[in-house]
PDB file of N, CA and C in Angstrom:
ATOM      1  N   UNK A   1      17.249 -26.772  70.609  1.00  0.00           N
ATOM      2  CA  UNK A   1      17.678 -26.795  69.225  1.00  0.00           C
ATOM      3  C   UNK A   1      18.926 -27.674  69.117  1.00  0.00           C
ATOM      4  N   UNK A   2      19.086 -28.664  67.920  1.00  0.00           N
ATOM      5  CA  UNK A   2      20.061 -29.404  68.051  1.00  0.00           C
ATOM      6  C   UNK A   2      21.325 -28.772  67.856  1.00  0.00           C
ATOM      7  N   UNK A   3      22.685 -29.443  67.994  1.00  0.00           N
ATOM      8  CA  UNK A   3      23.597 -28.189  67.724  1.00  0.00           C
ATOM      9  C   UNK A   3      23.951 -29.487  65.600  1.00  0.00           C
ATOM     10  N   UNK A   4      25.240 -28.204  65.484  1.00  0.00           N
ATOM     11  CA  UNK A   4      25.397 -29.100  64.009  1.00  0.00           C
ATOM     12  C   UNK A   4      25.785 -30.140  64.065  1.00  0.00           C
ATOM     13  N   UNK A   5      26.832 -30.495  65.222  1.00  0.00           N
ATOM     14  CA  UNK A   5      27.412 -32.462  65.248  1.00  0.00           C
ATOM     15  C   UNK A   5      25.858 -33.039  65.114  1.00  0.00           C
ATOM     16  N   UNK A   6      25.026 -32.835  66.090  1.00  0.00           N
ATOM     17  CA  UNK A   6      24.002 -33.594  65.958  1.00  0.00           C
ATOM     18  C   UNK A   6      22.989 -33.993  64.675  1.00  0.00           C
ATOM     19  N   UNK A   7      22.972 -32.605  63.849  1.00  0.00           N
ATOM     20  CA  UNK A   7      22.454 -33.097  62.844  1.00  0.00           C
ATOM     21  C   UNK A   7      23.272 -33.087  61.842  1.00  0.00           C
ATOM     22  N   UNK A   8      24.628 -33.538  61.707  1.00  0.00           N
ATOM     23  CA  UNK A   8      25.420 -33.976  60.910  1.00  0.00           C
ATOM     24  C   UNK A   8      24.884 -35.518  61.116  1.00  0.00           C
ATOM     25  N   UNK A   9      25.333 -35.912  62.100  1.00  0.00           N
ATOM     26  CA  UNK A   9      24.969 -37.580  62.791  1.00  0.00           C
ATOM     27  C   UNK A   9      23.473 -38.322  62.176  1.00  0.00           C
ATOM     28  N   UNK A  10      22.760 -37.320  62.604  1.00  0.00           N
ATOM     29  CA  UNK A  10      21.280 -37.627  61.772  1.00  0.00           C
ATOM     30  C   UNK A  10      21.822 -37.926  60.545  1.00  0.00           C
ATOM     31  N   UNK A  11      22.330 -36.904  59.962  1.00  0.00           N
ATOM     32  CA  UNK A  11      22.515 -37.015  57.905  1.00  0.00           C
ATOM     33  C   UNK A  11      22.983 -37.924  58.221  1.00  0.00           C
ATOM     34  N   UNK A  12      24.516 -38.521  58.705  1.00  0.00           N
ATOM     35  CA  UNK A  12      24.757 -39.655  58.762  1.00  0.00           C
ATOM     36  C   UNK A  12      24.049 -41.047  58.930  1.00  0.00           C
ATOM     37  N   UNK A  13      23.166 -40.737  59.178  1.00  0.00           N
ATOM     38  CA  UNK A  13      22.320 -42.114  59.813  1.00  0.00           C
ATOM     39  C   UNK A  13      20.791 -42.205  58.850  1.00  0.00           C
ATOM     40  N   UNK A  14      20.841 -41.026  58.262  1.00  0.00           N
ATOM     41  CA  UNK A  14      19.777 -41.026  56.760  1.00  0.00           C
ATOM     42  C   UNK A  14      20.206 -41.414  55.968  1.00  0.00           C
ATOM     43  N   UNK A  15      21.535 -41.036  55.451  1.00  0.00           N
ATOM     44  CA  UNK A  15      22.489 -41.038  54.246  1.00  0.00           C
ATOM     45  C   UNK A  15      22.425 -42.882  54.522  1.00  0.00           C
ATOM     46  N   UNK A  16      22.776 -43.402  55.265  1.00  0.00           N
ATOM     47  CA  UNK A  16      23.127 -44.759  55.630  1.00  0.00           C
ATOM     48  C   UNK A  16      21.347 -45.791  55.216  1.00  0.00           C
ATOM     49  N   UNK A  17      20.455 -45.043  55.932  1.00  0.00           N
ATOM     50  CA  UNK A  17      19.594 -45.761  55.587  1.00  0.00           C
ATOM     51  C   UNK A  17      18.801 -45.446  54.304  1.00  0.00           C
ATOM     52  N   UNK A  18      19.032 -44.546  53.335  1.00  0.00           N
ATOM     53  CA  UNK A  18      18.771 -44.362  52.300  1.00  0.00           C
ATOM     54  C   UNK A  18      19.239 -45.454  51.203  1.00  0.00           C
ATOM     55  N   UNK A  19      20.526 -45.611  51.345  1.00  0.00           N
ATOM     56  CA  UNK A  19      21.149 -46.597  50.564  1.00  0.00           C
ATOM     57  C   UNK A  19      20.929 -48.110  51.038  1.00  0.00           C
ATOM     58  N   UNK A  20      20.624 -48.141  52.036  1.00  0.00           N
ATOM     59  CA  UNK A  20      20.125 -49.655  52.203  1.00  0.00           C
ATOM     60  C   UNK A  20      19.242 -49.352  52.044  1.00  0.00           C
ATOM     61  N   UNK A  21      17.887 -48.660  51.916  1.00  0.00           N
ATOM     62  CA  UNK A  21      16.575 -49.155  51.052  1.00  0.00           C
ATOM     63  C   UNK A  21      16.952 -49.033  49.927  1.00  0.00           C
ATOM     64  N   UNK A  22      17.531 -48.224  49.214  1.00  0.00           N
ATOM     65  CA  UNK A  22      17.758 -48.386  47.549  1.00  0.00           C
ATOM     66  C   UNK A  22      18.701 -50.039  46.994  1.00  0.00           C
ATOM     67  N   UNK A  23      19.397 -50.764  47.836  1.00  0.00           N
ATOM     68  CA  UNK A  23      19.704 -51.243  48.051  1.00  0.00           C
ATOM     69  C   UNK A  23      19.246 -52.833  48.129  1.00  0.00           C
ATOM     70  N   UNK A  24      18.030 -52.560  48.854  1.00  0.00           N
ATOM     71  CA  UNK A  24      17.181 -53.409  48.962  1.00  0.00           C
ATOM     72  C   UNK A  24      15.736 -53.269  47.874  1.00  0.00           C
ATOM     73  N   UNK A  25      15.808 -52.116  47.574  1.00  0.00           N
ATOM     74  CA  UNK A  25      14.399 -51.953  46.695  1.00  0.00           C
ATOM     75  C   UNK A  25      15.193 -52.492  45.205  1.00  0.00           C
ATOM     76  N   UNK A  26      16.815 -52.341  44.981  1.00  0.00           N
ATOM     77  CA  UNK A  26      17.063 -53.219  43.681  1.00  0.00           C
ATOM     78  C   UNK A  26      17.313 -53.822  43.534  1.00  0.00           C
ATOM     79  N   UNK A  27      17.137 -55.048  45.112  1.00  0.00           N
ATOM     80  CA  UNK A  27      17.720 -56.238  45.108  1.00  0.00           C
ATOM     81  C   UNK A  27      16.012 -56.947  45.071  1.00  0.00           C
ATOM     82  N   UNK A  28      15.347 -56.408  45.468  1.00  0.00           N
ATOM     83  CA  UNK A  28      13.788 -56.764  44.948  1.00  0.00           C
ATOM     84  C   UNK A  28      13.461 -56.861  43.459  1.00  0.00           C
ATOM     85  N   UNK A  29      13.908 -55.387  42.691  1.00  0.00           N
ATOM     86  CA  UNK A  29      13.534 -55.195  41.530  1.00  0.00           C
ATOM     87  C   UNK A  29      13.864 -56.191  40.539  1.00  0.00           C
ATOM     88  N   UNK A  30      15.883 -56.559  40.607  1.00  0.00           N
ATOM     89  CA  UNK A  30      16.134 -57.609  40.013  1.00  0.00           C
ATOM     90  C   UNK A  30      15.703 -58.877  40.131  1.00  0.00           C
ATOM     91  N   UNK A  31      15.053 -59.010  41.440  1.00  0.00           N
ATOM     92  CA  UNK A  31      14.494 -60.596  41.466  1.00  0.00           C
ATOM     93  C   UNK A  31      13.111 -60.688  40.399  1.00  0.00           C
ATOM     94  N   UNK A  32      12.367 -59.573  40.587  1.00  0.00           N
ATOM     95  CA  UNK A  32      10.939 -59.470  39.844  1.00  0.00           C
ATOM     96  C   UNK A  32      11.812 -59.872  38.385  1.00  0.00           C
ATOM     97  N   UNK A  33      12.169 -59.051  37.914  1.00  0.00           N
ATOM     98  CA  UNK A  33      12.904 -59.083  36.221  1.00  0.00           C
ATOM     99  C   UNK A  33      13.273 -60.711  36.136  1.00  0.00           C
ATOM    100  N   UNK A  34      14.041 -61.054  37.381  1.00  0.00           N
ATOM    101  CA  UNK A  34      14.364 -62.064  36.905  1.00  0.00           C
ATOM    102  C   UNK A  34      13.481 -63.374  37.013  1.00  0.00           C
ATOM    103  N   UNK A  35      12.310 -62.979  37.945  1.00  0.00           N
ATOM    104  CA  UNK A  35      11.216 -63.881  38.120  1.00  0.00           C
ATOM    105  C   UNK A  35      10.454 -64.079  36.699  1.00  0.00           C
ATOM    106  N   UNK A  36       9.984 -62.622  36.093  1.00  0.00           N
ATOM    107  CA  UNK A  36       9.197 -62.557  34.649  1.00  0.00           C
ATOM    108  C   UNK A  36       9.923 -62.956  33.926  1.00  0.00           C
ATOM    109  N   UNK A  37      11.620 -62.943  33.767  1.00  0.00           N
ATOM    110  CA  UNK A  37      12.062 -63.472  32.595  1.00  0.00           C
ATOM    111  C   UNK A  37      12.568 -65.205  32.406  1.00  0.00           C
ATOM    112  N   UNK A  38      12.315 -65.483  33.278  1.00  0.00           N
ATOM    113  CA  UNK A  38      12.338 -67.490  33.619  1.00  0.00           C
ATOM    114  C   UNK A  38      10.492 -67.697  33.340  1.00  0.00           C
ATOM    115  N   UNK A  39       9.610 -67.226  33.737  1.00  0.00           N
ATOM    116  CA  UNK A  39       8.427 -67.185  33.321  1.00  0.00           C
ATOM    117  C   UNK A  39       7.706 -67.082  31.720  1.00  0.00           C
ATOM    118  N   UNK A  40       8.353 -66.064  31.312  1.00  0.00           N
ATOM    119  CA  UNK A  40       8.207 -65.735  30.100  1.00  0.00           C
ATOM    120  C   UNK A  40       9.367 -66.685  29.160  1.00  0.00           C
ATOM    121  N   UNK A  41      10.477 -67.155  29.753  1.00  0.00           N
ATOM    122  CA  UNK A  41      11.609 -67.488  28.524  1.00  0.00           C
ATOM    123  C   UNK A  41      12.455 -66.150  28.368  1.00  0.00           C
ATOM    124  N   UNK A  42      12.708 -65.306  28.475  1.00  0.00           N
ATOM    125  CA  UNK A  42      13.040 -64.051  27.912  1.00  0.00           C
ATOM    126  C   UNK A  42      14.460 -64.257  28.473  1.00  0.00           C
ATOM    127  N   UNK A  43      15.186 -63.687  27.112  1.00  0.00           N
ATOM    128  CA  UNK A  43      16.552 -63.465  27.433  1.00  0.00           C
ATOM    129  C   UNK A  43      17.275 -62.052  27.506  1.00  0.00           C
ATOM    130  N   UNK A  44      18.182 -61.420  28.058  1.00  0.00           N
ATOM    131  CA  UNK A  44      18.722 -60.364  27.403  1.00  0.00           C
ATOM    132  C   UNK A  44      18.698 -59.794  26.554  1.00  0.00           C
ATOM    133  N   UNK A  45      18.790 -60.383  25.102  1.00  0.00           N
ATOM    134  CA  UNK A  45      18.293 -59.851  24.340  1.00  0.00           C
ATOM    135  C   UNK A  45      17.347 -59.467  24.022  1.00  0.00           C
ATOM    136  N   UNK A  46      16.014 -60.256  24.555  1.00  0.00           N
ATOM    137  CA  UNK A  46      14.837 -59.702  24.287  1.00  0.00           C
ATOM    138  C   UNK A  46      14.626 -58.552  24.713  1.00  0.00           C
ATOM    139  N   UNK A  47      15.606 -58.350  25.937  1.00  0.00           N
ATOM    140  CA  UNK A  47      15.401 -56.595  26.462  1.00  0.00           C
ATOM    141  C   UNK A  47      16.035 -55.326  25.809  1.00  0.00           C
ATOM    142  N   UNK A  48      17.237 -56.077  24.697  1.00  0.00           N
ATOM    143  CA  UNK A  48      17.465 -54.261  24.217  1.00  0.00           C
ATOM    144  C   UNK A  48      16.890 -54.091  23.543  1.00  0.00           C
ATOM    145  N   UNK A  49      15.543 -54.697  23.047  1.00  0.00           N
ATOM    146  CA  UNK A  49      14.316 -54.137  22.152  1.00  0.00           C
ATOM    147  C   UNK A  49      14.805 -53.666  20.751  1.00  0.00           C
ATOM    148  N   UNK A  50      16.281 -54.328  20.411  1.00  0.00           N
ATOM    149  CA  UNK A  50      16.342 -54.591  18.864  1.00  0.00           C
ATOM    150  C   UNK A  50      15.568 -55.401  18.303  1.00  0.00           C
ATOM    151  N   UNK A  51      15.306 -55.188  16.977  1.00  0.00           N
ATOM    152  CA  UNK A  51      14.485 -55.776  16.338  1.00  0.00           C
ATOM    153  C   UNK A  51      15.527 -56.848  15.620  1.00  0.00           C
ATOM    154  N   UNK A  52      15.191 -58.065  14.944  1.00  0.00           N
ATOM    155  CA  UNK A  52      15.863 -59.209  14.642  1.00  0.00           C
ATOM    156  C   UNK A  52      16.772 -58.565  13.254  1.00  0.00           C
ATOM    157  N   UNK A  53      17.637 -58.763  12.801  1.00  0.00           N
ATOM    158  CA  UNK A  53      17.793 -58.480  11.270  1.00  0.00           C
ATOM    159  C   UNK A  53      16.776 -59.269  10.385  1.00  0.00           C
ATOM    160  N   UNK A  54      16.331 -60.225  10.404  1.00  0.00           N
ATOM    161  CA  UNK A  54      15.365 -60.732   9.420  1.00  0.00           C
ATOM    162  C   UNK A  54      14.069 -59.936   9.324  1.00  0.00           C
ATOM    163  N   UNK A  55      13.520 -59.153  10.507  1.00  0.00           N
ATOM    164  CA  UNK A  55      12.473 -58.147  10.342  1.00  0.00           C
ATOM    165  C   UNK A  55      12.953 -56.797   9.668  1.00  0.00           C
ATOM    166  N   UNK A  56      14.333 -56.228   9.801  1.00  0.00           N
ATOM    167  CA  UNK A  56      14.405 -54.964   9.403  1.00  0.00           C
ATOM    168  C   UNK A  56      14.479 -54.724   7.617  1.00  0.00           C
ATOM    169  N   UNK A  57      14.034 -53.767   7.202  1.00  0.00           N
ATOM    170  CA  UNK A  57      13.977 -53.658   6.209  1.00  0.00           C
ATOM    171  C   UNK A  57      15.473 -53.464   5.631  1.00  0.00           C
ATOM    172  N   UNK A  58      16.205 -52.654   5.847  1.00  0.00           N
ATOM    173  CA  UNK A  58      17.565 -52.727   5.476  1.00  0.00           C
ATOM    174  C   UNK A  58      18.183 -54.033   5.117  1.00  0.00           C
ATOM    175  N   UNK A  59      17.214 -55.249   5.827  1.00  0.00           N
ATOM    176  CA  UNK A  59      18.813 -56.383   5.667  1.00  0.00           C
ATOM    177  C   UNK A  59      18.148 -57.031   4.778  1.00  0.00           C
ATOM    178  N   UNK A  60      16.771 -56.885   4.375  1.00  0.00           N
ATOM    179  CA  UNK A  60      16.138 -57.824   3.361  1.00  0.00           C
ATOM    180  C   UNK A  60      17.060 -57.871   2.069  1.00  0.00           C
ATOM    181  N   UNK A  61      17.910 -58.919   1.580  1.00  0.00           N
ATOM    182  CA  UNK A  61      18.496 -58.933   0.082  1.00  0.00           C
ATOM    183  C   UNK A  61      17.086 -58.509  -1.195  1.00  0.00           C
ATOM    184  N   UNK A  62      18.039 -57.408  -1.882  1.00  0.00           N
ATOM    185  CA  UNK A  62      16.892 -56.667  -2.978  1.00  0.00           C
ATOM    186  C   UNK A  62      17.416 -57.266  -4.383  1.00  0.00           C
ATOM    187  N   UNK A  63      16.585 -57.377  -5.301  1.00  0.00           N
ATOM    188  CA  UNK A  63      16.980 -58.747  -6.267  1.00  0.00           C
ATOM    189  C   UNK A  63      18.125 -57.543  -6.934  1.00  0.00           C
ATOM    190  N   UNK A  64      18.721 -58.249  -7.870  1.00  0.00           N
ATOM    191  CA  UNK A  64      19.905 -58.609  -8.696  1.00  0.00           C
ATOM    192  C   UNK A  64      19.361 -57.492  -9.760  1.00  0.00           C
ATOM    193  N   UNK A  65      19.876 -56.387 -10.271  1.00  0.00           N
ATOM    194  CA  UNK A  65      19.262 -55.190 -11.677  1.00  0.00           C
ATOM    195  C   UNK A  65      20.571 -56.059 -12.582  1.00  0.00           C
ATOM    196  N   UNK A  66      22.124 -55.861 -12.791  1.00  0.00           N
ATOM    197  CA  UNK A  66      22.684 -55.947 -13.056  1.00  0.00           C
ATOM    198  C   UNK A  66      23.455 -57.366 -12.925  1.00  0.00           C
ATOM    199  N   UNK A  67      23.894 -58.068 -14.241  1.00  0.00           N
ATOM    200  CA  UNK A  67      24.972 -59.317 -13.916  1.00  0.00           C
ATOM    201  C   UNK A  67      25.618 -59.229 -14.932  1.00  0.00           C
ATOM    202  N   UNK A  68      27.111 -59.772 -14.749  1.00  0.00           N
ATOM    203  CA  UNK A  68      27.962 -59.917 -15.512  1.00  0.00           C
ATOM    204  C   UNK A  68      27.830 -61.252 -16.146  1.00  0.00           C
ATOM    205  N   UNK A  69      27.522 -61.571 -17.790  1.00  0.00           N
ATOM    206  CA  UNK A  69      27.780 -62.714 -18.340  1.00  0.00           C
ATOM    207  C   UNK A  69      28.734 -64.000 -17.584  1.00  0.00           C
ATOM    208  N   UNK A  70      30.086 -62.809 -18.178  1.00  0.00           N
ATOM    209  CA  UNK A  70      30.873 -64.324 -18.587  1.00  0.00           C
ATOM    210  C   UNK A  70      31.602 -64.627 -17.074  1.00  0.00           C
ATOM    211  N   UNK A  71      30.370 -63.846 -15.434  1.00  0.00           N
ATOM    212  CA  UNK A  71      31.415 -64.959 -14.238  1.00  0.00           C
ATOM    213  C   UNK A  71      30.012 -65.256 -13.879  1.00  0.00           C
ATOM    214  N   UNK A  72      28.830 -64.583 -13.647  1.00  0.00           N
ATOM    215  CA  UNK A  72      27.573 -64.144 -13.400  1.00  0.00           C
ATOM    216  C   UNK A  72      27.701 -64.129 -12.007  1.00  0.00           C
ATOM    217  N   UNK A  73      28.710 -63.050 -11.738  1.00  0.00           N
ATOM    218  CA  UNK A  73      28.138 -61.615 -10.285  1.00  0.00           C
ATOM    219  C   UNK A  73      27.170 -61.099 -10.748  1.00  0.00           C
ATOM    220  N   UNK A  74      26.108 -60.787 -10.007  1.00  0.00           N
ATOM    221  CA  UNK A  74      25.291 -59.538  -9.998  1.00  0.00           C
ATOM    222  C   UNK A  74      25.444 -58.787  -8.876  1.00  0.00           C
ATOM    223  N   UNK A  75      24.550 -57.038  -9.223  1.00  0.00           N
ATOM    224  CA  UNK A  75      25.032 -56.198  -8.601  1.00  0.00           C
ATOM    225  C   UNK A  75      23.115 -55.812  -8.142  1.00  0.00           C
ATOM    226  N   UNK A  76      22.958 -55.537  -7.368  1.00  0.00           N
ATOM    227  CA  UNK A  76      21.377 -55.008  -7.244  1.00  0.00           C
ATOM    228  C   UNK A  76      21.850 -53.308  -8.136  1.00  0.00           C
ATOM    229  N   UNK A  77      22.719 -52.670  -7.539  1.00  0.00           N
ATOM    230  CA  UNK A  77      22.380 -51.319  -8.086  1.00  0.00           C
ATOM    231  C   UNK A  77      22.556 -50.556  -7.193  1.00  0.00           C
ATOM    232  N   UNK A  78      22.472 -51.141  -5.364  1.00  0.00           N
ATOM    233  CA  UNK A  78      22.737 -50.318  -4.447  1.00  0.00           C
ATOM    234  C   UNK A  78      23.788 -50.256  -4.148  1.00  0.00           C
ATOM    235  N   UNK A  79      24.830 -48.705  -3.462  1.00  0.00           N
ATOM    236  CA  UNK A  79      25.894 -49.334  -2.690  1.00  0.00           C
ATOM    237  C   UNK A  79      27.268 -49.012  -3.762  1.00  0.00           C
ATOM    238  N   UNK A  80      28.261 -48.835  -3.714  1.00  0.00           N
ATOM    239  CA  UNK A  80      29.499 -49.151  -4.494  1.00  0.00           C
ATOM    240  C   UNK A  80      29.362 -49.913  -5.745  1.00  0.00           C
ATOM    241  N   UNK A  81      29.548 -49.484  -7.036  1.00  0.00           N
ATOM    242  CA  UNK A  81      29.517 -50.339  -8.109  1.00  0.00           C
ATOM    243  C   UNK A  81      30.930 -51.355  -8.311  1.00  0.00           C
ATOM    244  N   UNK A  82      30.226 -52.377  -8.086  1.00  0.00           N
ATOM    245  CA  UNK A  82      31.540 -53.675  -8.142  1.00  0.00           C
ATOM    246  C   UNK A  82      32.571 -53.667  -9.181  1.00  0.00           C
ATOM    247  N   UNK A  83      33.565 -53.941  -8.803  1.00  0.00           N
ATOM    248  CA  UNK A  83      35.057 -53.896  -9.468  1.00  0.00           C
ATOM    249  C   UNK A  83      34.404 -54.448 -11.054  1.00  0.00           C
ATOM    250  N   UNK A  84      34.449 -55.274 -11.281  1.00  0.00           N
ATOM    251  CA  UNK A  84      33.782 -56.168 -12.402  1.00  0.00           C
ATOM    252  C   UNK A  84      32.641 -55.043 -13.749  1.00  0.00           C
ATOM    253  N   UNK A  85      31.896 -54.430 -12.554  1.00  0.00           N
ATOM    254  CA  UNK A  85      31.345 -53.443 -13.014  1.00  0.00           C
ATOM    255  C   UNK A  85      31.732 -52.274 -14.273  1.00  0.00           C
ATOM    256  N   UNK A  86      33.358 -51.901 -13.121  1.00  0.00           N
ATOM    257  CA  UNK A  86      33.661 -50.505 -12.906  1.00  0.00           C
ATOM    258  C   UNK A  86      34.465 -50.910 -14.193  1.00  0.00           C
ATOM    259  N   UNK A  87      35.197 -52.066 -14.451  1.00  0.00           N
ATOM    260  CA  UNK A  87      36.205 -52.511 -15.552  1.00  0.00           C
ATOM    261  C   UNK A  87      35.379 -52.177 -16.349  1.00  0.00           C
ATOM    262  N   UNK A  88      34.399 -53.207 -16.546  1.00  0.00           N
ATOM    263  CA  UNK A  88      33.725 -52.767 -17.667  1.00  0.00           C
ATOM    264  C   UNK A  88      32.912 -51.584 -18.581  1.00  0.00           C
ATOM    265  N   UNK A  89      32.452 -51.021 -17.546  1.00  0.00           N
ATOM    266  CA  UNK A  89      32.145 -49.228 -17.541  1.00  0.00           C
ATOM    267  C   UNK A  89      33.661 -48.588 -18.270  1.00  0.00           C
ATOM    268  N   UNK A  90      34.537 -48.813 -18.197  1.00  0.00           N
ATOM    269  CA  UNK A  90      35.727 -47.955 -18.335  1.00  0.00           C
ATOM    270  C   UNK A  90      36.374 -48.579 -19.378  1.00  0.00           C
ATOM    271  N   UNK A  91      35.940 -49.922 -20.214  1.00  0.00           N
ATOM    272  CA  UNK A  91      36.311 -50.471 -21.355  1.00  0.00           C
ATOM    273  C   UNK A  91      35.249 -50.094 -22.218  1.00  0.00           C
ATOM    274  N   UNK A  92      34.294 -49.215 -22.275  1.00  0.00           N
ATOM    275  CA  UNK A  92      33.314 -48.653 -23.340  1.00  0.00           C
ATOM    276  C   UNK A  92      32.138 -49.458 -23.256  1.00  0.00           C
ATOM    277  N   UNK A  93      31.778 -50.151 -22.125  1.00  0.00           N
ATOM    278  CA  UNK A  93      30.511 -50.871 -22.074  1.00  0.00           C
ATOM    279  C   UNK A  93      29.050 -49.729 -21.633  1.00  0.00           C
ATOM    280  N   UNK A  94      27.881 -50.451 -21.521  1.00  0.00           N
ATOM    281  CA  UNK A  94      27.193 -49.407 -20.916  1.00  0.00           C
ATOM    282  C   UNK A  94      26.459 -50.159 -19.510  1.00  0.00           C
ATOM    283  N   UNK A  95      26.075 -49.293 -18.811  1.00  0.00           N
ATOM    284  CA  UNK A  95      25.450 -50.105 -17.670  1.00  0.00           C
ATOM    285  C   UNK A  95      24.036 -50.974 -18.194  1.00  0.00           C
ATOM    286  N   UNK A  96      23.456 -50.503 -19.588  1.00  0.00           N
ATOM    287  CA  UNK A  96      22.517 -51.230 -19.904  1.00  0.00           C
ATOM    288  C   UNK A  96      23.000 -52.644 -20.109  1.00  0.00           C
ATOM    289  N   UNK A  97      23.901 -52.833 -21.111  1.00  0.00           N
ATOM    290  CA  UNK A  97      24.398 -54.041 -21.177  1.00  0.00           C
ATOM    291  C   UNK A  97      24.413 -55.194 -20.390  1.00  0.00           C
ATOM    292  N   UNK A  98      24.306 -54.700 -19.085  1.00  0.00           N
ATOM    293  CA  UNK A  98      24.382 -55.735 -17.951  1.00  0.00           C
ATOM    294  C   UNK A  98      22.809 -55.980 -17.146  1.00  0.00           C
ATOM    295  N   UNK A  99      21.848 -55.232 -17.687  1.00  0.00           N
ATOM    296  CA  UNK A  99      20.752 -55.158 -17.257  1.00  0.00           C
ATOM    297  C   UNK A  99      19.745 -56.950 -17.053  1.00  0.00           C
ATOM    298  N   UNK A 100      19.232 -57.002 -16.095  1.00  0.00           N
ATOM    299  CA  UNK A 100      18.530 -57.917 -16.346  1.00  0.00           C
ATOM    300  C   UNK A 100      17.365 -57.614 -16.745  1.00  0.00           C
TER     301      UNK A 100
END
């Protein structure tokens, strides 16, 4: 039966070759990634699997409900009502007034 130095020494000498295969299995892995992505074109970005802003629906500009005559800001309607707005709301206008 071994005594414990001895199979301390073992762990030692597993522990050691564990990390050089992991070591070596991600010095493989990154070459593959980096083989498919010179193959393909692919950049970094293509990997955090965001989607572009021009595809997401959020960033699409939504037309104009509201404009002011006499600078012609418009306001879609979403979001904070613009200074320009808010003056006028509070000088007795109505939000129809500005309707397109």
């Amino acid at each position: 039966m071994p005594t414990i130095q001895e199979l301390l020494a073992q762990r030692d000498a597993l522990e050691k070759q564990i990390a050089e295969a992991q070591r070596s299995a991600k010095a493989d892995a990154i070459a593959k990634v980096k083989a498919l992505m010179s193959e393909y074109g692919l950049t970094a970005a293509d990997l955090s699997g965001k989607v572009s802003a021009a595809k997401t629906d959020a960033s699409r500009k939504v037309a104009a409900k509201y404009r002011d005559p006499e600078t012609g800001q418009s306001w879609s309607g979403r979001g904070l009502k613009p200074k320009w707005l808010q003056t006028a709301l509070a000088a007795g206008k109505s939000l129809q007034d500005f309707a397109l």
